[in-house]
Protein backbone atom coordinates (compact mmCIF):
# COMPACT_ATOMS: atom_id res chain seq x y z
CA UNK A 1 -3.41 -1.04 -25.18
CA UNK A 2 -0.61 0.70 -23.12
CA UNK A 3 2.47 -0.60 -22.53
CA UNK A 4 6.24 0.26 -21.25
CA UNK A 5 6.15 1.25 -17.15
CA UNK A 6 7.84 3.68 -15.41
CA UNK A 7 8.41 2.33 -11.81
CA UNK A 8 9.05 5.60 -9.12
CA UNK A 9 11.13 4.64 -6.13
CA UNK A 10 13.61 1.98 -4.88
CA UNK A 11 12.43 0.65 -1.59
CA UNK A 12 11.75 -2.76 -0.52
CA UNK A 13 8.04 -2.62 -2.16
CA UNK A 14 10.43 -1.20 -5.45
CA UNK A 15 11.89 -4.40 -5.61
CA UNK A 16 8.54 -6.36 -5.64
CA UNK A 17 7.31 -4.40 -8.26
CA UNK A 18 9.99 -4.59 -10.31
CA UNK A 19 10.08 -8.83 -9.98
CA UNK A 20 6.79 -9.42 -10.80
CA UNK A 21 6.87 -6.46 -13.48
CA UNK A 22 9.48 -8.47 -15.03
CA UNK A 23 7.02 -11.47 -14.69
CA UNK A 24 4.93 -10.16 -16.80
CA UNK A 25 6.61 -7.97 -19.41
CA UNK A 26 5.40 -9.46 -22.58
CA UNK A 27 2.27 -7.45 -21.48
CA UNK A 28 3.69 -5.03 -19.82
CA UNK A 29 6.60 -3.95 -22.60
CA UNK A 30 9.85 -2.20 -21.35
CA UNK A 31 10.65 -1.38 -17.56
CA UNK A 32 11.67 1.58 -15.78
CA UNK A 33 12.75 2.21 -12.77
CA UNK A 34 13.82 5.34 -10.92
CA UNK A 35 14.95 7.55 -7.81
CA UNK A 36 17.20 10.01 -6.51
CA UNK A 37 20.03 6.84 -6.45
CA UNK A 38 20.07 4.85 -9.73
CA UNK A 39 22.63 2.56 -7.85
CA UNK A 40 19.64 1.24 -5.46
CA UNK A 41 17.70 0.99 -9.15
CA UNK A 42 20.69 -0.70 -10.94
CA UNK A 43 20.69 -3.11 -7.56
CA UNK A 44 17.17 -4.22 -8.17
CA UNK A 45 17.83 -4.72 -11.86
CA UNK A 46 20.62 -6.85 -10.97
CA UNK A 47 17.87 -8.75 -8.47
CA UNK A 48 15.56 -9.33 -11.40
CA UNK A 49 18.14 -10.42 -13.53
CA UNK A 50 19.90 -12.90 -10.77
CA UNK A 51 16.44 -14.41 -10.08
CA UNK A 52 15.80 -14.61 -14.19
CA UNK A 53 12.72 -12.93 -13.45
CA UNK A 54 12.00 -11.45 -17.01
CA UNK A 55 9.79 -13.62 -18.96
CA UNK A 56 10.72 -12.55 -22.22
CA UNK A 57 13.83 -10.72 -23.30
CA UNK A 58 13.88 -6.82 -22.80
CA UNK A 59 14.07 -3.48 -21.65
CA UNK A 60 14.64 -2.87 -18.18
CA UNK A 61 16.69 0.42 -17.83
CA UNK A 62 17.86 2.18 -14.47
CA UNK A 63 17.80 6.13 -14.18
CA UNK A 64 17.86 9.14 -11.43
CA UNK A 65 15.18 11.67 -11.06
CA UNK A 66 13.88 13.86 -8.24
CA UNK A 67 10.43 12.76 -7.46
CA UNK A 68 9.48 16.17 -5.96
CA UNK A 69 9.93 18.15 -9.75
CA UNK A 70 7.35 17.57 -11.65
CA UNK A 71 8.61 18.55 -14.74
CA UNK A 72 11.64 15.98 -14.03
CA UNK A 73 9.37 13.70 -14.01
CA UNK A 74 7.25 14.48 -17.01
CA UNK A 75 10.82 14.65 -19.18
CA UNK A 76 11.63 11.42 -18.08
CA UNK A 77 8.17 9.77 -19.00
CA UNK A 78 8.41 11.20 -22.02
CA UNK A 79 11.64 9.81 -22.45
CA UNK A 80 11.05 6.53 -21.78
CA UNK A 81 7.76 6.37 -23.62
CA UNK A 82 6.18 5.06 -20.55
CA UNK A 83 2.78 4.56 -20.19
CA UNK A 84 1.85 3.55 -17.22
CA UNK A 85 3.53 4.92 -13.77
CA UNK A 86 3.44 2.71 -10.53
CA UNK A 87 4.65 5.09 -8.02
CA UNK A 88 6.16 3.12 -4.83
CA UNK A 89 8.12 6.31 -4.18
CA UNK A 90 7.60 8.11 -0.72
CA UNK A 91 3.85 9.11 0.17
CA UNK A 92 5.67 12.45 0.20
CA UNK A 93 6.22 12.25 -3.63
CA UNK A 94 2.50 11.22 -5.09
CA UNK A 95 1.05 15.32 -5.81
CA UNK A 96 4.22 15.43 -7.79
CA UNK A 97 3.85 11.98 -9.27
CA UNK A 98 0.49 12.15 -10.31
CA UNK A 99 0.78 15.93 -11.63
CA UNK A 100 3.06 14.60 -14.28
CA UNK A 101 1.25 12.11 -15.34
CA UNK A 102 -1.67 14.31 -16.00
CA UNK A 103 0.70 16.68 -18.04
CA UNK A 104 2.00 13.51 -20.25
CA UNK A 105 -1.13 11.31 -20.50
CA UNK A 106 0.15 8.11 -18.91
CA UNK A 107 -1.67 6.25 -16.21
CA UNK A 108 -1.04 6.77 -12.40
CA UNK A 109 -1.10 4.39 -9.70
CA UNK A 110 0.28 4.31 -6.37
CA UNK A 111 -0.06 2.55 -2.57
CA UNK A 112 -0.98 5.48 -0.20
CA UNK A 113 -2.26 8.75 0.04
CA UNK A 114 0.00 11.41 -0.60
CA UNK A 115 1.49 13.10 2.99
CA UNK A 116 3.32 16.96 3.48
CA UNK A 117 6.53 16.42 4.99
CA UNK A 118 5.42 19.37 7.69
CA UNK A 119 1.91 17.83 8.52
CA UNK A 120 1.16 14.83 10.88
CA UNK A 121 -2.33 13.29 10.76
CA UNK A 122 -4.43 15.78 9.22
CA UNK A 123 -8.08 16.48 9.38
CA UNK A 124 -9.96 13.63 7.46
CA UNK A 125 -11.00 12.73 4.51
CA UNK A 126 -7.63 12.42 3.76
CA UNK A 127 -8.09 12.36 0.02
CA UNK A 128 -9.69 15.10 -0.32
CA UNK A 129 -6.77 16.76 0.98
CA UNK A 130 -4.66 15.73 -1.97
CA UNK A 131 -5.43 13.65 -4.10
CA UNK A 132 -9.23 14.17 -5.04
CA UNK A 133 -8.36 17.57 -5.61
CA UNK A 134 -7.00 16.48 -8.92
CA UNK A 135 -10.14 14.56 -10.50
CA UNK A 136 -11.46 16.82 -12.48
CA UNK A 137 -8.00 17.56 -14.10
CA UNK A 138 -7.81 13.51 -14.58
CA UNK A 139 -10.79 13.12 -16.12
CA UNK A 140 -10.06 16.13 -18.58
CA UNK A 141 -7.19 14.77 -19.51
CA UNK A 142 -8.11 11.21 -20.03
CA UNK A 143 -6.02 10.14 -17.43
CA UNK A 144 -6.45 6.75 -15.83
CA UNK A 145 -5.37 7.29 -12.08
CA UNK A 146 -5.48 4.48 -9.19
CA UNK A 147 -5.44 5.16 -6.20
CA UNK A 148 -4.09 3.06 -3.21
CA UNK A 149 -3.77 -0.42 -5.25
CA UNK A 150 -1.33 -1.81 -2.46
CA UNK A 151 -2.58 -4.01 -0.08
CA UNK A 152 -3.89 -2.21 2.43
CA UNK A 153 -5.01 0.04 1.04
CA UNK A 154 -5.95 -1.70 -2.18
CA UNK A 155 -6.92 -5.22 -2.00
CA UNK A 156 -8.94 -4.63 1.37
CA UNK A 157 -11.01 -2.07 -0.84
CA UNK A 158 -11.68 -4.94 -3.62
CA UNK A 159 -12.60 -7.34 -0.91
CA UNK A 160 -15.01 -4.66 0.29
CA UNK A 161 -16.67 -3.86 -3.33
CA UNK A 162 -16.97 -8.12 -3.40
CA UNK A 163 -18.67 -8.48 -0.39
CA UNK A 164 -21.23 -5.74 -0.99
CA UNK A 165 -21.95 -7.78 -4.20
CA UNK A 166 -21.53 -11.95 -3.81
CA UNK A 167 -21.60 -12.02 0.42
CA UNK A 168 -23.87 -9.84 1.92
CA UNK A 169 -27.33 -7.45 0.16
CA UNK A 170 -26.63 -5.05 3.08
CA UNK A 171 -23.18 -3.54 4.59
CA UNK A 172 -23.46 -2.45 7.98
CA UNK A 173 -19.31 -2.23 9.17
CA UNK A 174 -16.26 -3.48 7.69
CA UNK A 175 -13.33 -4.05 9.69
CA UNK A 176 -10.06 -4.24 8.16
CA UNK A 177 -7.36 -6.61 10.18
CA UNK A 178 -3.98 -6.36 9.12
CA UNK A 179 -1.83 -8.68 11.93
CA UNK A 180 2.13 -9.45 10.54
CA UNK A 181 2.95 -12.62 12.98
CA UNK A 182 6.32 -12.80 11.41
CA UNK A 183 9.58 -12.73 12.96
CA UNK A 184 13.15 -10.30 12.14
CA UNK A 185 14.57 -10.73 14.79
CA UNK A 186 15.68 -7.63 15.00
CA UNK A 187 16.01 -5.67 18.80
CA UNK A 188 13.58 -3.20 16.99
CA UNK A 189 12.50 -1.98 13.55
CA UNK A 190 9.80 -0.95 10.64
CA UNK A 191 8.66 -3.31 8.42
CA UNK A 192 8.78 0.19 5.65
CA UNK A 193 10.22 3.63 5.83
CA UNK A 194 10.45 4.33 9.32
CA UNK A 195 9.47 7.79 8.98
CA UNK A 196 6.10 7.36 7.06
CA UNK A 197 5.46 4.26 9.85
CA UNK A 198 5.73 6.18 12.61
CA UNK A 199 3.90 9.65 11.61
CA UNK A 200 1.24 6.72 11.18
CA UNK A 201 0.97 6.33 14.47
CA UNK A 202 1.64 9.63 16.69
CA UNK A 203 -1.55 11.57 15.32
CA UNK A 204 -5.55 11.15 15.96
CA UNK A 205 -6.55 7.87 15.41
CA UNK A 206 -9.52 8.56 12.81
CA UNK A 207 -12.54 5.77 12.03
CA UNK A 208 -15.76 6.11 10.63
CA UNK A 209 -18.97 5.32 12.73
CA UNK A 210 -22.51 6.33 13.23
CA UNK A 211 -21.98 7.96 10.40
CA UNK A 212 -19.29 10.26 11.22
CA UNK A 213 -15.84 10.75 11.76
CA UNK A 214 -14.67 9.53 15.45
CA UNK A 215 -11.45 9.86 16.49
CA UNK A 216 -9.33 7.78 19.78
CA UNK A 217 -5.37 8.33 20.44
CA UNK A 218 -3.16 5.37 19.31
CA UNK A 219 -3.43 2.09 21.12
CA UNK A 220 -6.63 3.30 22.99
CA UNK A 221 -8.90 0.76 21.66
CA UNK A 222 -7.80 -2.89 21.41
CA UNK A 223 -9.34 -5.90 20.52
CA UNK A 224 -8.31 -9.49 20.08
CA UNK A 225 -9.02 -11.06 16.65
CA UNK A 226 -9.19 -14.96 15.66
CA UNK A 227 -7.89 -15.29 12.61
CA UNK A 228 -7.12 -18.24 10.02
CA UNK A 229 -3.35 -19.43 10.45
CA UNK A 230 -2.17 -17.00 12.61
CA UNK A 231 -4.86 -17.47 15.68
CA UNK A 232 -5.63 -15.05 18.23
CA UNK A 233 -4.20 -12.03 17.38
CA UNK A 234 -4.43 -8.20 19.44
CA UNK A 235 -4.89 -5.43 17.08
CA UNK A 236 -5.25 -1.50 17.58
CA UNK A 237 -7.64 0.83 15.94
CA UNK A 238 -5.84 2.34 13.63
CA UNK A 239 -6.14 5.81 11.64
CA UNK A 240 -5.44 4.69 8.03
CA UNK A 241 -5.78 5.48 3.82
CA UNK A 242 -8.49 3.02 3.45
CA UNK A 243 -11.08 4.23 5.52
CA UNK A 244 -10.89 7.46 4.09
CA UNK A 245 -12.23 6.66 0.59
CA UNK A 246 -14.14 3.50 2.22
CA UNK A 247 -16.39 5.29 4.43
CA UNK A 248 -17.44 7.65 0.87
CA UNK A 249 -19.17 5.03 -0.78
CA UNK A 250 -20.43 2.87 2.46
CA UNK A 251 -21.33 5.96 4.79
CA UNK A 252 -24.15 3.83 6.60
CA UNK A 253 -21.55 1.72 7.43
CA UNK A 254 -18.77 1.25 10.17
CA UNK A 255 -15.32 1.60 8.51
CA UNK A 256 -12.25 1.03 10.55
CA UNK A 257 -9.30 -0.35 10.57
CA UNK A 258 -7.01 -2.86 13.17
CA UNK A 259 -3.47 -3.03 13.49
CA UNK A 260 -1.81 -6.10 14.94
CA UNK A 261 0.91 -4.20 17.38
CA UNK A 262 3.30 -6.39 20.75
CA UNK A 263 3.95 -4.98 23.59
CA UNK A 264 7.65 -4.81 22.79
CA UNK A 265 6.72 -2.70 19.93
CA UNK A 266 4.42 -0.88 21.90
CA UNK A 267 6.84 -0.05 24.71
CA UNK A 268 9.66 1.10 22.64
CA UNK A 269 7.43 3.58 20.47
CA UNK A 270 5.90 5.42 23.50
CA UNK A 271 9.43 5.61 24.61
CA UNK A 272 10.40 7.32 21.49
CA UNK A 273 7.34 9.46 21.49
CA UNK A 274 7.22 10.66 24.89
CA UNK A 275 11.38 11.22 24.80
CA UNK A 276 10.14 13.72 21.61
CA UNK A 277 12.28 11.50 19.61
CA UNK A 278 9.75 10.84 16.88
CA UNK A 279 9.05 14.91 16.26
CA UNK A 280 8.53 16.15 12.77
CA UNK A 281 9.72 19.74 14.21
CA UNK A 282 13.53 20.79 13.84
CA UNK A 283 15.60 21.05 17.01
CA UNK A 284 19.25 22.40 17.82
CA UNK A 285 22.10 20.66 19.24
CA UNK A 286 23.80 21.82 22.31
CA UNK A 287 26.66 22.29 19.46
CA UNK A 288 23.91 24.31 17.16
CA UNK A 289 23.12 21.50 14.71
CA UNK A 290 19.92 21.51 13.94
CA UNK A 291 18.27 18.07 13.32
CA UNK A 292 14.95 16.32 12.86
CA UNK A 293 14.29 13.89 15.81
CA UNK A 294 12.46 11.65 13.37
CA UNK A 295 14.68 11.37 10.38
CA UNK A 296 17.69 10.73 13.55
CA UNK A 297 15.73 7.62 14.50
CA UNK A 298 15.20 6.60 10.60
CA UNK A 299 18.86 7.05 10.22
CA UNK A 300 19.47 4.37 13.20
CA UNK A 301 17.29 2.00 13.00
CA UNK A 302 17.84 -0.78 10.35
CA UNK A 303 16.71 -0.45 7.05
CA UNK A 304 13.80 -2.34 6.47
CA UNK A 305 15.01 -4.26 3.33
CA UNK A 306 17.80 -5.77 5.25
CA UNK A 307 15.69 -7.91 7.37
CA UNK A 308 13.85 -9.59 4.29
CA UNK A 309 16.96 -12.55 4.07
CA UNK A 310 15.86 -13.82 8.02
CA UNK A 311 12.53 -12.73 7.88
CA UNK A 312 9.91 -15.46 9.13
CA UNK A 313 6.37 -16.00 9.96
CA UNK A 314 3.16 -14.89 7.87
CA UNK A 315 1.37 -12.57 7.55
CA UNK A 316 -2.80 -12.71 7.60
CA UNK A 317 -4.31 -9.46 5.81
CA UNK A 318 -8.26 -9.43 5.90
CA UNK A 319 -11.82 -7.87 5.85
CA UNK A 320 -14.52 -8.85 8.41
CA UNK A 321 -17.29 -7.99 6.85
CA UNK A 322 -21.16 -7.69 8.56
CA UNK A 323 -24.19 -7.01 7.12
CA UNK A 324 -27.43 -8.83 6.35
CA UNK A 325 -28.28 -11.53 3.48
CA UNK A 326 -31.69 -12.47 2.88
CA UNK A 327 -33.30 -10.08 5.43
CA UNK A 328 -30.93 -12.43 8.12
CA UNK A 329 -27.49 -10.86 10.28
CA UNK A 330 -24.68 -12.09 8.01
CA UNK A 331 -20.96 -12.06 8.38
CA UNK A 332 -17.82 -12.84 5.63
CA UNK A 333 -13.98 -12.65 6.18
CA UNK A 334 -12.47 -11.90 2.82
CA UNK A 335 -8.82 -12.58 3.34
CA UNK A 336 -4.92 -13.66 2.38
CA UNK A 337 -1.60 -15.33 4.19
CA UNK A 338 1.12 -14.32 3.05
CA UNK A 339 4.95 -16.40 4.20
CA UNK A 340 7.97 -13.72 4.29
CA UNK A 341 9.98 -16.62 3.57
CA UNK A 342 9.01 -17.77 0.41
CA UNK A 343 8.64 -13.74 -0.65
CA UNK A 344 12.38 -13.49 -0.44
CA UNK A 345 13.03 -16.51 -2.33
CA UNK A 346 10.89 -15.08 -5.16
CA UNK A 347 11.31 -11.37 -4.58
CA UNK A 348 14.08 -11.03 -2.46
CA UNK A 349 12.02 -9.04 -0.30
CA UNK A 350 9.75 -9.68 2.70
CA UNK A 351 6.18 -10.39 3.17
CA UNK A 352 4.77 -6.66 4.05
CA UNK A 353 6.87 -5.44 0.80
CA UNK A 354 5.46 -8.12 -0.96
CA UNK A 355 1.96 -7.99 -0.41
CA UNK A 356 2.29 -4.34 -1.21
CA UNK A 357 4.00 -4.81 -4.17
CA UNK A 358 2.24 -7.15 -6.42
CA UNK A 359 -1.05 -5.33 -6.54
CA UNK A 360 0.08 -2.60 -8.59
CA UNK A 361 1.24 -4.97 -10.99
CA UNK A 362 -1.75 -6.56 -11.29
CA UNK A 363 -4.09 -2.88 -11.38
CA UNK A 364 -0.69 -2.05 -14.65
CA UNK A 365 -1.72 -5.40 -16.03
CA UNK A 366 -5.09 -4.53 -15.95
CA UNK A 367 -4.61 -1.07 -17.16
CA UNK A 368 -2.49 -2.26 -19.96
CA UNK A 369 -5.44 -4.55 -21.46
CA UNK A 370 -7.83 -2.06 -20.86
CA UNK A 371 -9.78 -3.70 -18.31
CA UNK A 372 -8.87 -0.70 -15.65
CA UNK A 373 -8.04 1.69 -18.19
CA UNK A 374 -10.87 3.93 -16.98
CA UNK A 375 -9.51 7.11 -18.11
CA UNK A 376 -10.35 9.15 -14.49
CA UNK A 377 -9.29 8.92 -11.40
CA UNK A 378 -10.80 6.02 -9.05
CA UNK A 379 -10.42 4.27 -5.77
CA UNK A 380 -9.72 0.61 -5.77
CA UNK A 381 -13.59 0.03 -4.77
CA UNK A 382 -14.87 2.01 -7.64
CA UNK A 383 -13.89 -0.26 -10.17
CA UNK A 384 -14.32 -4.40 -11.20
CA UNK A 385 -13.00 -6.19 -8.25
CA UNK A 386 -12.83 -9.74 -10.27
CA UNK A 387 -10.54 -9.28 -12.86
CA UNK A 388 -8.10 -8.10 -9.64
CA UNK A 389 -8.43 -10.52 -7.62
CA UNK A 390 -8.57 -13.30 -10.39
CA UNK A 391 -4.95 -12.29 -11.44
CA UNK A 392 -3.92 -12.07 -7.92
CA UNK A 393 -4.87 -15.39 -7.38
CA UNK A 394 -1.91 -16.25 -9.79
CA UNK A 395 0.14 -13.77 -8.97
CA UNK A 396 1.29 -15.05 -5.22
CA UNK A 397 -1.51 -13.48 -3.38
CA UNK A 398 -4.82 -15.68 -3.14
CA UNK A 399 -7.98 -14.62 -1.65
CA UNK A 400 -9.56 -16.90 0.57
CA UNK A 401 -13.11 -16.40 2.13
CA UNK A 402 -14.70 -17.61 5.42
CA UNK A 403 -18.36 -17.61 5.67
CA UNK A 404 -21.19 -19.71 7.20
CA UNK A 405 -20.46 -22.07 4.42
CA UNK A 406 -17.01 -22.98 5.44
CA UNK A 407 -13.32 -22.02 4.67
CA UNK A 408 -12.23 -21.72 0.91
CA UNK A 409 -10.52 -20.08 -1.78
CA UNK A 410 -12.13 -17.55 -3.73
CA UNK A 411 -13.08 -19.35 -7.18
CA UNK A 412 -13.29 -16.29 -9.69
């Protein structure tokens, strides 16, 4: 049995992790948590502890480290005698992340696929870019490593892997909605890192179909989507982590993903684009600064922690899933609302961190008893999807399904 977890990063999904951590520390043993600030740690500590989040008396220690040095890294999981490593860091830290825990022997799990700083939207798959490039070392060295167990990716993936086996005998697409009809009431901002949101969006749109990779420019392709709770809903096709792992074990099948965007947030983004203002590329000042348009608009635009105390609305996350089912056309929507409200008043932190957040908890939870502890690297949809989704169901996220039998929770 593992125990004692090293938490990389101190973001908005940080402080999730570290709550329900807490939640659950007589399994999971002491707590970690680091970046290059241990002030933003020692301020989610003090969140924990405010909130009386740990369940038992223990450990829960603050510390600094630069998630780019691998060997920092490795010294400070040895260190702390961690075992497990949820890495809610930057997408830009995971190579680095993951290399040390190969080197030390503790489990690795993050939320996204790793990203270079200097590269926007790459040719797909995307894992194979990175991470799958580091199997073979994972599975030498006995090294559990999970991969995307966020939300999306993560939970969709389970969803996916429960379909193929309980909904439908056949998979012919899988759709992935992900529509946030909460309010910040902010002019304009992210719901996470501005930086990594954006560089999301500015690229090729990738999806799989027909069996291949196809590819559209941002907010070409719209559709509306009727969803539970949050009703008619536009979304965009999307380039995102999922489908790249997805589309390798369903290849016969459409993969893609949908992003819920408005038109304010529309209009303000091709603004930025089209001014240059969301560039990756170094440019000089009239006054010979030089700067990087994106990180300027990061720096401006509100951080997206701050708006979890007036955050409002839900959020509906799910899977439309077609296929057949007894030689007949068959269709299942695998799915979970989330309130941003009432993730603040548990987490301090709103809905998008918070459906990001728990899931890694749940995948350490599982690793810790074993149950996940699969000592090689795998993709959410490669492994059990019950046990997951079972502890979810406890956790703050429940699955609900929608089928020709009616609406209902997912009884596991």
């Amino acid at each position: 049995m593992k125990r004692n977890v090293l938490i990389i990063g101190a973001g908005g999904v940080a402080q999730v992790v570290a709550h329900k951590a807490a939640q659950a520390n007589d399994v999971l043993g002491d707590l970690h948590i680091a970046s290059r600030t241990v002030a933003k740690c020692e301020a989610i500590i003090a969140s924990v502890a405010d909130k009386g989040s740990m369940k038992v008396p223990g450990v829960f220690s603050a510390h600094a480290v630069d998630a780019t040095d691998t060997a920092a890294v490795a010294a400070l999981i040895r260190e702390t005698g961690a075992q497990i490593v949820i890495n809610v860091g930057s997408a830009f830290v995971n190579m680095y992340v993951l290399d040390a825990c190969i080197e030390t022997g503790a489990a690795y799990m993050d939320t996204a696929i790793h990203e270079d700083p200097a590269k926007i939207c790459e040719t797909p798959p995307w894992y194979g870019n990175y991470e799958w490039r580091r199997r073979e070392a994972a599975a030498k060295a006995g090294v559990t490593a999970i991969l995307g167990v966020g939300f999306d990716p993560g939970v969709v993936n389970a969803w996916a892997r429960l379909a193929e086996g309980d909904y439908l005998d056949t998979i012919d697409s899988i759709d992935i909605v992900d529509i946030n009809a909460g309010s910040h009431g902010r002019y304009f901002a992210t719901n996470f890192d501005p930086e990594i949101n954006f560089r999301e969006f500015t690229g090729t749109v990738y999806s799989w179909q027909q069996g291949a990779w196809q590819s559209n420019a941002m907010f070409e392709v719209g559709k509306t989507w009727d969803l539970p709770v949050v009703g008619a809903q536009k979304a965009y096709l999307t380039g995102h982590d999922e489908v790249h792992s997805l589309s390798a074990r369903y290849p016969r099948a459409d993969v893609r993903f949908w992003m819920g965007f408005g038109d304010h947030y529309i209009n303000v983004f091709t603004v930025l684009k089209n001014l240059g203002l969301l560039s990756e590329q170094p440019v000089k000042t009239a006054e010979g600064l030089e700067v990087i348009p994106l990180k300027v608009v990061k720096a401006v635009l509100p951080d997206p922690a701050s708006l979890a105390p007036t955050y409002t609305g839900k959020t509906c996350i799910g899977d439309v899933v077609r296929g057949t089912r007894d030689g007949k056309p068959a269709e299942v929507l695998i799915y979970n609302v989330a309130d941003h409200k009432v993730a603040y008043e548990e987490t301090g932190a709103q809905g998008i961190s918070y459906t990001a957040g728990v899931p890694p908890v749940a995948a350490a939870i599982l690793v810790a008893s074993g149950t996940w502890d699969v000592g090689h690297m795998a993709n959410v949809e490669e492994l059990d999807p019950k046990p997951f989704l079972k502890l979810l169901n406890g956790m703050g996220l429940p699955t609900r399904v929608r089928d020709a039998d009616g609406d209902r929770p997912l009884e596991l």
